[in-house]
C-alpha atoms as a PDB file:
ATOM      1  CA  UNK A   1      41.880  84.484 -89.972  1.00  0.00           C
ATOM      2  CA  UNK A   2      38.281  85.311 -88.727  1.00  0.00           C
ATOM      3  CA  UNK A   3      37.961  82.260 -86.981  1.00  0.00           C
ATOM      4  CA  UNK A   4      41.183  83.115 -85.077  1.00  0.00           C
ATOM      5  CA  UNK A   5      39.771  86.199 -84.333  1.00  0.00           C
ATOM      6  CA  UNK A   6      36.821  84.750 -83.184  1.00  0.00           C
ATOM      7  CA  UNK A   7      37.967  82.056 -81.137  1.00  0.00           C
ATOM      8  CA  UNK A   8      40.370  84.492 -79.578  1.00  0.00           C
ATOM      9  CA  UNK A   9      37.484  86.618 -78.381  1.00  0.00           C
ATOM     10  CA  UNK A  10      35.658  83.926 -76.840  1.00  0.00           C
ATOM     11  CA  UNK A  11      38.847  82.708 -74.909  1.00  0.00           C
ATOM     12  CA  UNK A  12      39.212  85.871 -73.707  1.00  0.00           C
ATOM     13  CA  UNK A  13      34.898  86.293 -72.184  1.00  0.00           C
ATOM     14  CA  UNK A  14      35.595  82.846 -70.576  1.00  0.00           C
ATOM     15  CA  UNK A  15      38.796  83.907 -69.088  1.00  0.00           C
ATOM     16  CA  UNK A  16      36.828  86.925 -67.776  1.00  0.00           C
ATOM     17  CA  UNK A  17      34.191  84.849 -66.389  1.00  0.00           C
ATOM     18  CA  UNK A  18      36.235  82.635 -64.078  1.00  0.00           C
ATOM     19  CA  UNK A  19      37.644  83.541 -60.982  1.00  0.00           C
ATOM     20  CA  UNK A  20      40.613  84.318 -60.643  1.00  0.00           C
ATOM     21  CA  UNK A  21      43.438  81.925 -59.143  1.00  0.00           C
ATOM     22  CA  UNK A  22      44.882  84.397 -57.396  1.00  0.00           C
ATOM     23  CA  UNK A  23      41.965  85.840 -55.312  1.00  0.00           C
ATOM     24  CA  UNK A  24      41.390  82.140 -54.110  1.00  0.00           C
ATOM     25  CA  UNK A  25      41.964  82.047 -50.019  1.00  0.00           C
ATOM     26  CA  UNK A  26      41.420  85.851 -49.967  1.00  0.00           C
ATOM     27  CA  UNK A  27      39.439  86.287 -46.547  1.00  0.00           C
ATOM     28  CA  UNK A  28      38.967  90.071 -47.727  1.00  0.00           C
ATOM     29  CA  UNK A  29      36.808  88.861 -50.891  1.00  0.00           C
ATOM     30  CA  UNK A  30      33.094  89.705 -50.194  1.00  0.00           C
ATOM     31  CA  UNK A  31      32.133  86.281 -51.453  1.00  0.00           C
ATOM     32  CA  UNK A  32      35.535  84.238 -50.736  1.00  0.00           C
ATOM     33  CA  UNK A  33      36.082  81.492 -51.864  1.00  0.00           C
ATOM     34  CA  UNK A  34      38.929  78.557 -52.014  1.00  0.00           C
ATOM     35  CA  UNK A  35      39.468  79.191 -48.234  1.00  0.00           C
ATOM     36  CA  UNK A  36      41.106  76.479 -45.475  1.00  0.00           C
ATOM     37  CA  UNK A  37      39.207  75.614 -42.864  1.00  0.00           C
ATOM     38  CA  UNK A  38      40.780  78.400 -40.835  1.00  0.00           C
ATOM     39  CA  UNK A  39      40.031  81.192 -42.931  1.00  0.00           C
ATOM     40  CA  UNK A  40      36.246  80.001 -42.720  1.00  0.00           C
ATOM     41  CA  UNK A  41      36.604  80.297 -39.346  1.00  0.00           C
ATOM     42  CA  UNK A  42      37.978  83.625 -39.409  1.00  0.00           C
ATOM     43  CA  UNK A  43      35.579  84.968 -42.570  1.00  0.00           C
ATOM     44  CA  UNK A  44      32.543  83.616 -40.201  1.00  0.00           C
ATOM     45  CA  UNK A  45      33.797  85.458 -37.048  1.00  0.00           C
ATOM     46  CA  UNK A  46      34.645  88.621 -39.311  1.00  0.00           C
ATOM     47  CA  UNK A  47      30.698  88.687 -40.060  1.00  0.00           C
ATOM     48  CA  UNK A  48      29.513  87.648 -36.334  1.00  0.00           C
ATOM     49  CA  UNK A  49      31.782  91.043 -34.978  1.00  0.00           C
ATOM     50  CA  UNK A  50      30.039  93.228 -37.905  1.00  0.00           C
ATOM     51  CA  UNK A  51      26.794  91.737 -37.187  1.00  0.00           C
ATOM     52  CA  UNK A  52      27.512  92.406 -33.311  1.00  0.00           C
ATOM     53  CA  UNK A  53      29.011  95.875 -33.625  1.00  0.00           C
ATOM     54  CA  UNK A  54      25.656  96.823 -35.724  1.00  0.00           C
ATOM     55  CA  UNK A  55      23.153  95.786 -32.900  1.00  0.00           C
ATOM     56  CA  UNK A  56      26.104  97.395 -30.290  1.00  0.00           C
ATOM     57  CA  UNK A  57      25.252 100.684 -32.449  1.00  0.00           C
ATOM     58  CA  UNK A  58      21.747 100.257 -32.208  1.00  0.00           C
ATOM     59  CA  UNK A  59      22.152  99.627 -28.132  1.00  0.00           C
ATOM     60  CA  UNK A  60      24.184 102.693 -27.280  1.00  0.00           C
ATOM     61  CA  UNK A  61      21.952 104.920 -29.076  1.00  0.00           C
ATOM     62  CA  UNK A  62      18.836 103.995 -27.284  1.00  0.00           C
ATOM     63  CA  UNK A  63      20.802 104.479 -24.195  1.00  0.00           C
ATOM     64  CA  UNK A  64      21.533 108.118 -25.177  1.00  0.00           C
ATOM     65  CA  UNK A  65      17.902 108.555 -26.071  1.00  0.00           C
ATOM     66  CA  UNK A  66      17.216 107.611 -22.614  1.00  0.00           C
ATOM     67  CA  UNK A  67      19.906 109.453 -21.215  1.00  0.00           C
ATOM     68  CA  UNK A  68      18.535 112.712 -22.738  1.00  0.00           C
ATOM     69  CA  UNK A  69      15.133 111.832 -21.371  1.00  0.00           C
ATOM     70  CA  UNK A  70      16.405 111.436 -17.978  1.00  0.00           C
ATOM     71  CA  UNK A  71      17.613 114.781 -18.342  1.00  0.00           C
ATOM     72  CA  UNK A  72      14.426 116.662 -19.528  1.00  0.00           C
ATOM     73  CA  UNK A  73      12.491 114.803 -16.487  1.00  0.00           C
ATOM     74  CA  UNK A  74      15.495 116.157 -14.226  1.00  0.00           C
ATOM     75  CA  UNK A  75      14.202 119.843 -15.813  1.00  0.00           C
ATOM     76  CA  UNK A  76      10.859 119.407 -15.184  1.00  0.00           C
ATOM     77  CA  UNK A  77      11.565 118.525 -11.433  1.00  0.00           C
ATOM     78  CA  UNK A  78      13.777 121.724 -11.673  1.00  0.00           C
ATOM     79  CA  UNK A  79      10.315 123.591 -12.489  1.00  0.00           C
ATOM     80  CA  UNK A  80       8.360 121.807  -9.802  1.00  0.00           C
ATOM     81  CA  UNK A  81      10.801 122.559  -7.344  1.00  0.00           C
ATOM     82  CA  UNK A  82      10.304 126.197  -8.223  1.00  0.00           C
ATOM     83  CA  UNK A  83       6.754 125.987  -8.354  1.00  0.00           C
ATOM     84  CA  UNK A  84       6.789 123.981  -4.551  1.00  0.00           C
ATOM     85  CA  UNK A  85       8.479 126.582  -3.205  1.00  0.00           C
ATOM     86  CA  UNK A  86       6.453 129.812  -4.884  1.00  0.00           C
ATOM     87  CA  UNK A  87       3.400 127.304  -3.256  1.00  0.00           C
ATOM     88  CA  UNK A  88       5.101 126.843   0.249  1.00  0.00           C
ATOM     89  CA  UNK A  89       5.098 130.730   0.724  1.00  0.00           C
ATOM     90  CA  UNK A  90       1.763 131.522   0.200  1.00  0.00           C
ATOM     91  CA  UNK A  91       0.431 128.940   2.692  1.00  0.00           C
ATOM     92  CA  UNK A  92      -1.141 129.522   5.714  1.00  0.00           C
ATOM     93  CA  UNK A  93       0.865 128.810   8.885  1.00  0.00           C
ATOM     94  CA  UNK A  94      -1.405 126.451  10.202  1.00  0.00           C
ATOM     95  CA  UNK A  95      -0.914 124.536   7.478  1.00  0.00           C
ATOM     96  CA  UNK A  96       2.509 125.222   6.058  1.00  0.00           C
ATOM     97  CA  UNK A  97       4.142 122.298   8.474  1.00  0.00           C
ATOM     98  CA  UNK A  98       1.852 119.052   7.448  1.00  0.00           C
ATOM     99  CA  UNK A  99       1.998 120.175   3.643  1.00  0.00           C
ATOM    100  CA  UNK A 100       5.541 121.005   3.857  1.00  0.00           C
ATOM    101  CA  UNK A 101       6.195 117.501   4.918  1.00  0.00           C
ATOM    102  CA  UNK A 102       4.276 116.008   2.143  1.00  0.00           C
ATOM    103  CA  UNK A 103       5.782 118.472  -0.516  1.00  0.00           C
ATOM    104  CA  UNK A 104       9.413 117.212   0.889  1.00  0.00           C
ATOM    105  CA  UNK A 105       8.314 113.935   0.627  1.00  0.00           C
ATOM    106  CA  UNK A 106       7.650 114.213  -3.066  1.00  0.00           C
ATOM    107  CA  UNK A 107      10.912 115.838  -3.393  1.00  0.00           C
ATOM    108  CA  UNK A 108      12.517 113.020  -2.081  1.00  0.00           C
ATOM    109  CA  UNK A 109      10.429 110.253  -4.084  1.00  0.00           C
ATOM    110  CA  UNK A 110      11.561 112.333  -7.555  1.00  0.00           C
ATOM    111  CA  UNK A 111      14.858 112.948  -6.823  1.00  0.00           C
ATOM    112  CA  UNK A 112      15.564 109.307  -5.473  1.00  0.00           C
ATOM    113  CA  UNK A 113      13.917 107.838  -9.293  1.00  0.00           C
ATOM    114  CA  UNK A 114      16.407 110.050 -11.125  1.00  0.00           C
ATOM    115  CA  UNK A 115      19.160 108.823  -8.862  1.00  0.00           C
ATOM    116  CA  UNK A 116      18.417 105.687  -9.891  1.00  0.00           C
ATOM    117  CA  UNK A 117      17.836 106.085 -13.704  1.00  0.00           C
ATOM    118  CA  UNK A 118      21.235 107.917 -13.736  1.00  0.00           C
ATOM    119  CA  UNK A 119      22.972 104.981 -11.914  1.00  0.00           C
ATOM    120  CA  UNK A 120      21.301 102.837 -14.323  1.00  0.00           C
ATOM    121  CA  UNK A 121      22.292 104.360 -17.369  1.00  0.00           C
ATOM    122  CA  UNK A 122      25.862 104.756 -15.870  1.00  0.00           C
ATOM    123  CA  UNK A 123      26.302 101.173 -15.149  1.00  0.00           C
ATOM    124  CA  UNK A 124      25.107 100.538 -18.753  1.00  0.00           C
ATOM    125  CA  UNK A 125      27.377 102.941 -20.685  1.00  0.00           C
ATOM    126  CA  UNK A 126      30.162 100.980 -18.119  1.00  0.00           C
ATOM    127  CA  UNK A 127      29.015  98.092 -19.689  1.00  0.00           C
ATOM    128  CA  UNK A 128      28.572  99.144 -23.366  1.00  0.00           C
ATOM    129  CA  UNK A 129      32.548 100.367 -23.109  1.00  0.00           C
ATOM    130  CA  UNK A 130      33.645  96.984 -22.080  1.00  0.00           C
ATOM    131  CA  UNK A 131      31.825  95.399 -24.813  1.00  0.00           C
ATOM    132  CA  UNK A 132      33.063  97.441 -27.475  1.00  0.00           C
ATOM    133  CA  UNK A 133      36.323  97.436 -26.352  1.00  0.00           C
ATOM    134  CA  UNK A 134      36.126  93.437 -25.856  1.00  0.00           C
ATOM    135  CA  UNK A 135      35.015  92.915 -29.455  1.00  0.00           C
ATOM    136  CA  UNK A 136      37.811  94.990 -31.084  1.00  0.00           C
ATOM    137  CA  UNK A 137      40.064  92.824 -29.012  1.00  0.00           C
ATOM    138  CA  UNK A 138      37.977  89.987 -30.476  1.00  0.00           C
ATOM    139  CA  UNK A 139      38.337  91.627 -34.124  1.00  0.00           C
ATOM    140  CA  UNK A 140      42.014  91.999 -33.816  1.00  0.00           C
ATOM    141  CA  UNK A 141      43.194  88.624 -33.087  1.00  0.00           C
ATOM    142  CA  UNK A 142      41.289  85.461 -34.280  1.00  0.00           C
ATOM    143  CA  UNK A 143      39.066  83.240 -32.380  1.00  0.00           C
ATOM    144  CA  UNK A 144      37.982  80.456 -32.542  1.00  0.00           C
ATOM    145  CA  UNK A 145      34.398  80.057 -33.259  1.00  0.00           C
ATOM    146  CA  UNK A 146      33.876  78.119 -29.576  1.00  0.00           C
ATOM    147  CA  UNK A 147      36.262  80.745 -27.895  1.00  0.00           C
ATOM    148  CA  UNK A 148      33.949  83.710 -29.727  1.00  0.00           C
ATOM    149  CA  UNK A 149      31.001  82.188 -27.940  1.00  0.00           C
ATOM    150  CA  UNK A 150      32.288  81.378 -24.798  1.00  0.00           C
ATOM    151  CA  UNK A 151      33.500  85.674 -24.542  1.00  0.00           C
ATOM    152  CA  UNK A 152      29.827  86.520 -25.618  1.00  0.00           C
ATOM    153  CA  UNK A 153      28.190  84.387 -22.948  1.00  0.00           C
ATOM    154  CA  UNK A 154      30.372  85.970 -20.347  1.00  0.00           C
ATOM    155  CA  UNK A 155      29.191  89.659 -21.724  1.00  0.00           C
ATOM    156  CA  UNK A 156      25.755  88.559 -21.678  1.00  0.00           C
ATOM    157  CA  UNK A 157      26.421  87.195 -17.837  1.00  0.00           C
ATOM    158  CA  UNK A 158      28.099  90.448 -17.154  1.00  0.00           C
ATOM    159  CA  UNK A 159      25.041  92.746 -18.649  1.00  0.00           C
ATOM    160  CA  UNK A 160      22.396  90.161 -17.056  1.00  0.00           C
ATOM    161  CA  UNK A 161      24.203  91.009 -13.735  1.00  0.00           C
ATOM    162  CA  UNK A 162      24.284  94.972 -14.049  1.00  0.00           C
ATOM    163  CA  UNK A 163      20.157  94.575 -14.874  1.00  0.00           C
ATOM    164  CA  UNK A 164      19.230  92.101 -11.636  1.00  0.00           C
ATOM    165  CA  UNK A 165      21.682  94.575  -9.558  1.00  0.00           C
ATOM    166  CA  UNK A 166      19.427  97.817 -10.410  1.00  0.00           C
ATOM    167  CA  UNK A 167      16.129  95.188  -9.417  1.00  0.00           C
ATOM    168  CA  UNK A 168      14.508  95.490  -5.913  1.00  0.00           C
ATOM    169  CA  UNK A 169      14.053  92.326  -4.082  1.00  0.00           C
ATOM    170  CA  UNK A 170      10.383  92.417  -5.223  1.00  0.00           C
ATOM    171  CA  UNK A 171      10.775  92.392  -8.283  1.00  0.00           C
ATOM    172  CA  UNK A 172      14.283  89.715  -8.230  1.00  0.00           C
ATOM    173  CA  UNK A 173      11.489  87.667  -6.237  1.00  0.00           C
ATOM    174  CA  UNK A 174       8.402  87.903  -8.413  1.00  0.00           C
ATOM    175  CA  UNK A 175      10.279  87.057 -11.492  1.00  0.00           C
ATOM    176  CA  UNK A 176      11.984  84.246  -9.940  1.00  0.00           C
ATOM    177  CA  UNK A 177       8.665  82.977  -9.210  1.00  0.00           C
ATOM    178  CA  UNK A 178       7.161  83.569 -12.657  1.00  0.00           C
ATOM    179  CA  UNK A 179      10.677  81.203 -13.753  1.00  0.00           C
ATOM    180  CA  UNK A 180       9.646  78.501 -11.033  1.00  0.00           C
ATOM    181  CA  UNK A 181       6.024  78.173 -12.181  1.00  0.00           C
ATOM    182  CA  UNK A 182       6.925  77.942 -15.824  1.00  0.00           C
ATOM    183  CA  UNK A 183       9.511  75.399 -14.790  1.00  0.00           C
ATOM    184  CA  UNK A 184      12.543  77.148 -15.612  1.00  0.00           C
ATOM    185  CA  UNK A 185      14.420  76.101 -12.751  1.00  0.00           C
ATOM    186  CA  UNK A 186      18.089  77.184 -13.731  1.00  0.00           C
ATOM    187  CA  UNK A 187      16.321  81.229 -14.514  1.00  0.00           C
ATOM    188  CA  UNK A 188      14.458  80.660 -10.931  1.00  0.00           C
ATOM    189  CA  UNK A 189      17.705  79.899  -9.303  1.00  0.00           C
ATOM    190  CA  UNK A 190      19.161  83.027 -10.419  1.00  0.00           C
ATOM    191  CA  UNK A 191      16.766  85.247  -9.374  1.00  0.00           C
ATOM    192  CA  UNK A 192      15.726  83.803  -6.163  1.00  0.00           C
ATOM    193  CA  UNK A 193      19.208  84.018  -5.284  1.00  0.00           C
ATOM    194  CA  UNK A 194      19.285  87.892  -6.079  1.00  0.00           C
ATOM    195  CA  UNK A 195      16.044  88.131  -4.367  1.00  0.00           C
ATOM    196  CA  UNK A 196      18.033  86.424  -1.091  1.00  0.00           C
ATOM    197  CA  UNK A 197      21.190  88.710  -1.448  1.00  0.00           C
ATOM    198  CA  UNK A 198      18.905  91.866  -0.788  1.00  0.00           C
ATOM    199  CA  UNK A 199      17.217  90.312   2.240  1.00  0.00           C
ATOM    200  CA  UNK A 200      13.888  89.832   0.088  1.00  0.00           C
ATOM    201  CA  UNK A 201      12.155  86.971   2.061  1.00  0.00           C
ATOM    202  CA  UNK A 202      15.297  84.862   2.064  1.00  0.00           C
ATOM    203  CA  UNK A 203      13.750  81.716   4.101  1.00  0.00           C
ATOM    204  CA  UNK A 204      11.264  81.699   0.993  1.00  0.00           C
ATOM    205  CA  UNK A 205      14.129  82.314  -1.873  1.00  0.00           C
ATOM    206  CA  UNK A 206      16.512  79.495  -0.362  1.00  0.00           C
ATOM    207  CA  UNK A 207      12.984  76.907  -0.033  1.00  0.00           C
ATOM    208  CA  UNK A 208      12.476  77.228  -4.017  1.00  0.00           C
ATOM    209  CA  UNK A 209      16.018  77.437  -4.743  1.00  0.00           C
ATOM    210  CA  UNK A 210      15.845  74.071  -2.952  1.00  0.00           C
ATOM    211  CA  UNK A 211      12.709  73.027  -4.596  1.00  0.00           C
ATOM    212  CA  UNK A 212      14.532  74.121  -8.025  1.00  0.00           C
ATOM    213  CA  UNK A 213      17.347  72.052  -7.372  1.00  0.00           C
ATOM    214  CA  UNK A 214      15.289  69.053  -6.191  1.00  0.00           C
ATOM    215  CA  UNK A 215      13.073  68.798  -9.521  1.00  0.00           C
ATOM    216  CA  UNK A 216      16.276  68.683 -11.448  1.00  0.00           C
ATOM    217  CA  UNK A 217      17.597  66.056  -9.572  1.00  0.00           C
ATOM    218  CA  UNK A 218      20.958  68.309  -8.059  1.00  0.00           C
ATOM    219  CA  UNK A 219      19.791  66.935  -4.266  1.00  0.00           C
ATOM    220  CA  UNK A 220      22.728  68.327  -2.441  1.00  0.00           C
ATOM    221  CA  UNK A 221      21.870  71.636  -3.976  1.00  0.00           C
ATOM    222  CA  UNK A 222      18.433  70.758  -2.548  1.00  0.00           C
ATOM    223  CA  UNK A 223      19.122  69.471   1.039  1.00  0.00           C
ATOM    224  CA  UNK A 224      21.631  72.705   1.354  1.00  0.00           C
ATOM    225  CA  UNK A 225      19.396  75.183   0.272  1.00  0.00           C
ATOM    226  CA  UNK A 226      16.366  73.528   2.201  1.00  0.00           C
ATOM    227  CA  UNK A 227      18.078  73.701   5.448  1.00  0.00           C
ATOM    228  CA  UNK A 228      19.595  77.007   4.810  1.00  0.00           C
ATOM    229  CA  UNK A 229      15.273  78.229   4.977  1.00  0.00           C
ATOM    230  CA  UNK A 230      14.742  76.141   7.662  1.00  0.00           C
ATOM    231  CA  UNK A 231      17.269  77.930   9.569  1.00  0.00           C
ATOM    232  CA  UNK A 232      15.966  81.700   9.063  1.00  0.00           C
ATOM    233  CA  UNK A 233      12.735  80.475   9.479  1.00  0.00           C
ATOM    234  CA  UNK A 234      10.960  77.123  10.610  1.00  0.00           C
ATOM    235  CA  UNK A 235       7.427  78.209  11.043  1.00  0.00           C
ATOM    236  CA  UNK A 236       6.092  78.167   7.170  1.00  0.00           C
ATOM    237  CA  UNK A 237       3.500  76.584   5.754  1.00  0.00           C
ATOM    238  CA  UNK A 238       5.559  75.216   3.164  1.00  0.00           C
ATOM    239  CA  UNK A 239       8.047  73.098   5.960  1.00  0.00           C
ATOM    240  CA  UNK A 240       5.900  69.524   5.769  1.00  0.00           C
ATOM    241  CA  UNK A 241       7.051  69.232   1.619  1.00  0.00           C
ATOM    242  CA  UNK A 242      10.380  70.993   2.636  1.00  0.00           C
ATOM    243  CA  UNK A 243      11.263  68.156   5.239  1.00  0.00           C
ATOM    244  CA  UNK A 244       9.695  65.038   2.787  1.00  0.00           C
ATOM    245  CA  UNK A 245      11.656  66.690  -0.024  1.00  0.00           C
ATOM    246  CA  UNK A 246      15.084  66.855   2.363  1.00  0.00           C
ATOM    247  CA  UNK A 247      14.518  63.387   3.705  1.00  0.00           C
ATOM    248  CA  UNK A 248      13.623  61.774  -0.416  1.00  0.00           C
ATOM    249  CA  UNK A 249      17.013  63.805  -1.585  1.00  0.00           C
ATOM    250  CA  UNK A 250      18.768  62.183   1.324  1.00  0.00           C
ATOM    251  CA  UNK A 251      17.588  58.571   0.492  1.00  0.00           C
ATOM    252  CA  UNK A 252      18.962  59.594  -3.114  1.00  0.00           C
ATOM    253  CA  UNK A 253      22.411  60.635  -2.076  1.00  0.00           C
ATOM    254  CA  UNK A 254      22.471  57.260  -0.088  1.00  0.00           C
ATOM    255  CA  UNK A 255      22.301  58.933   3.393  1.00  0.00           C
ATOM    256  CA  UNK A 256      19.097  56.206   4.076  1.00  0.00           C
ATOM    257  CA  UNK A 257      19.537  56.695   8.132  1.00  0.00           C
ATOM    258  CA  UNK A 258      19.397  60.537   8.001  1.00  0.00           C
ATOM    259  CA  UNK A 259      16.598  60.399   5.581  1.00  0.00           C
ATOM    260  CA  UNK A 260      14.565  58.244   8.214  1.00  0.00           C
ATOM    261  CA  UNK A 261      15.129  61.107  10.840  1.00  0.00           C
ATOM    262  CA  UNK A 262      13.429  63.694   8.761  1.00  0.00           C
ATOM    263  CA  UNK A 263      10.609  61.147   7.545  1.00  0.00           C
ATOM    264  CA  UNK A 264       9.652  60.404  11.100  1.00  0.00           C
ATOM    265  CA  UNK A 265      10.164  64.099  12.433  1.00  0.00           C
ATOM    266  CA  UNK A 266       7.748  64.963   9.686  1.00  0.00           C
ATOM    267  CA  UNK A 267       5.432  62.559  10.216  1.00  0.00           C
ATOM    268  CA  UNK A 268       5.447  63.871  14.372  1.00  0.00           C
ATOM    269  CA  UNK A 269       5.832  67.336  13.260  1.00  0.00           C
ATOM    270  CA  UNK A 270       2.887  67.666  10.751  1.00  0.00           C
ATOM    271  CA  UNK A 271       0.624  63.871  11.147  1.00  0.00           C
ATOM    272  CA  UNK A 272      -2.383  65.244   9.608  1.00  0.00           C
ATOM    273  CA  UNK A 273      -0.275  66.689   6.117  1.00  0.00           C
ATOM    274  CA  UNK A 274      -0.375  65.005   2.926  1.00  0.00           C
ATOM    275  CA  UNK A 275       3.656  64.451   3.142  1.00  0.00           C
ATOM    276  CA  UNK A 276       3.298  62.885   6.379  1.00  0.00           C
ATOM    277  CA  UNK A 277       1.053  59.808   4.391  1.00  0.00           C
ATOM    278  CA  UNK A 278       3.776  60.105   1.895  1.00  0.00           C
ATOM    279  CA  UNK A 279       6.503  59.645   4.609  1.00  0.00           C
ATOM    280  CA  UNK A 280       4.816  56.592   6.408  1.00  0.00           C
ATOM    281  CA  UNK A 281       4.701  54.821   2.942  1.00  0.00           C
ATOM    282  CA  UNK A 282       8.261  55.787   2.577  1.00  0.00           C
ATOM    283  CA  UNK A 283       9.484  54.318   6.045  1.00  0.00           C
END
């Protein structure tokens, strides 16, 4: 009888032990397990739209931070203000026109930078409302995992697009450079092309969108963007390698005669430049 009892007992800790048969498939589980290929799937996307939500979180509270920081600097000008015009009374009236000017001139700088902060932020809480609302769509109904990524990509176009929009040409420009020197071609493309949309030195932007193009072998990317510079300005320095690097992309897209017009208008054009040699031993 005791070994019944015994036996009985350890039957019943095994039994315990295992999982059970029913859980099996359950995508609810915190460690699932038994699932179809499907559920996987769905688990996996489950803890991609936590992990997401999480950093989302962490994204929309900075932006408040900010937010409330834009508003103390928007009190502070509030006290300047005050201050400028306690100043503007007590000056002297030979004076009070050319330091009026440059008070008003400050006024303008400061209140233009918080106009542009709050349009910032705005655009960003835009953003941040699409997202969220985007990944409870994405929670909701299952994905697959190349669908999930192709929706993220197009929220991280959509945010990318929102931060070159609030850039100045300057700055579109300079980074598209900084892309183009570390040979990041497809990132220089962007930019310069943002830079060219304000009116930031578009003959420039549309040369090393050309040049981008041409050192990944897209040449009638290159020849369109090359002419495009050549047309809003013909005059720069750059225009011997801009008409050796049209005619080369030419000869590549099989167009052999017009590539021979730009090698010998180059080598007329500019006889003493290193693409003209480069040209003759072309021809």
């Amino acid at each position: 009888m005791k070994k019944i009892v015994v036996l009985s007992s350890l039957g019943l800790a095994l039994m315990a032990q295992e999982p059970s048969a029913f859980e099996a498939g359950n995508i609810d589980n915190p460690s699932p397990y038994g699932l179809t290929k499907t559920e996987k799937a769905i688990w996996q996307n489950r803890n991609d739209i936590k992990s997401i939500k999480s950093r989302l979180y962490n994204i929309e509270t900075k932006v408040n931070t900010l937010t409330e920081k834009v508003a103390g600097i928007e009190s502070i000008v509030e006290g300047l203000d005050e201050n400028l015009n306690n100043l503007k009374k007590k000056l002297k009236a030979d004076n009070t026109q050319m330091l009026q000017n440059e008070i008003d001139t400050l006024k303008a700088d400061l209140n233009t930078s918080i106009a542009i902060q709050k349009e910032n932020f705005s655009q960003i809480k835009k953003v941040l409302k699409e997202l969220s609302s985007l990944i409870d769509n994405i929670s909701a109904n299952y994905v697959s995992k190349s669908e999930l990524q192709e929706q993220l990509q197009k929220i991280y176009a959509k945010l990318n697009k929102k931060k070159k929009s609030a850039l100045s040409g300057a700055k579109l420009y300079s980074l598209a450079h900084k892309a183009y020197k570390n040979k990041e071609y497809k990132k220089a493309i962007e930019y310069f092309e943002a830079a060219a949309a304000k009116k930031y030195k578009p003959a420039t932007s549309n040369f090393y969108i050309g040049e981008s193009c041409y050192y990944t072998k897209d040449y009638a990317c290159a020849v369109e963007h090359y002419k495009k510079s050549a047309s809003i300005y013909a005059k720069s320095s750059y225009m011997p390698i801009l008409l050796l690097h049209t005619a080369i992309s030419l000869e590549r897209l099989g167009q052999k005669s017009e590539a021979k017009k730009f090698y010998k208008n180059l080598i007329k054009l500019y006889p003493r430049s290193k693409a003209a040699k480069i040209a003759k031993k072309r021809l």
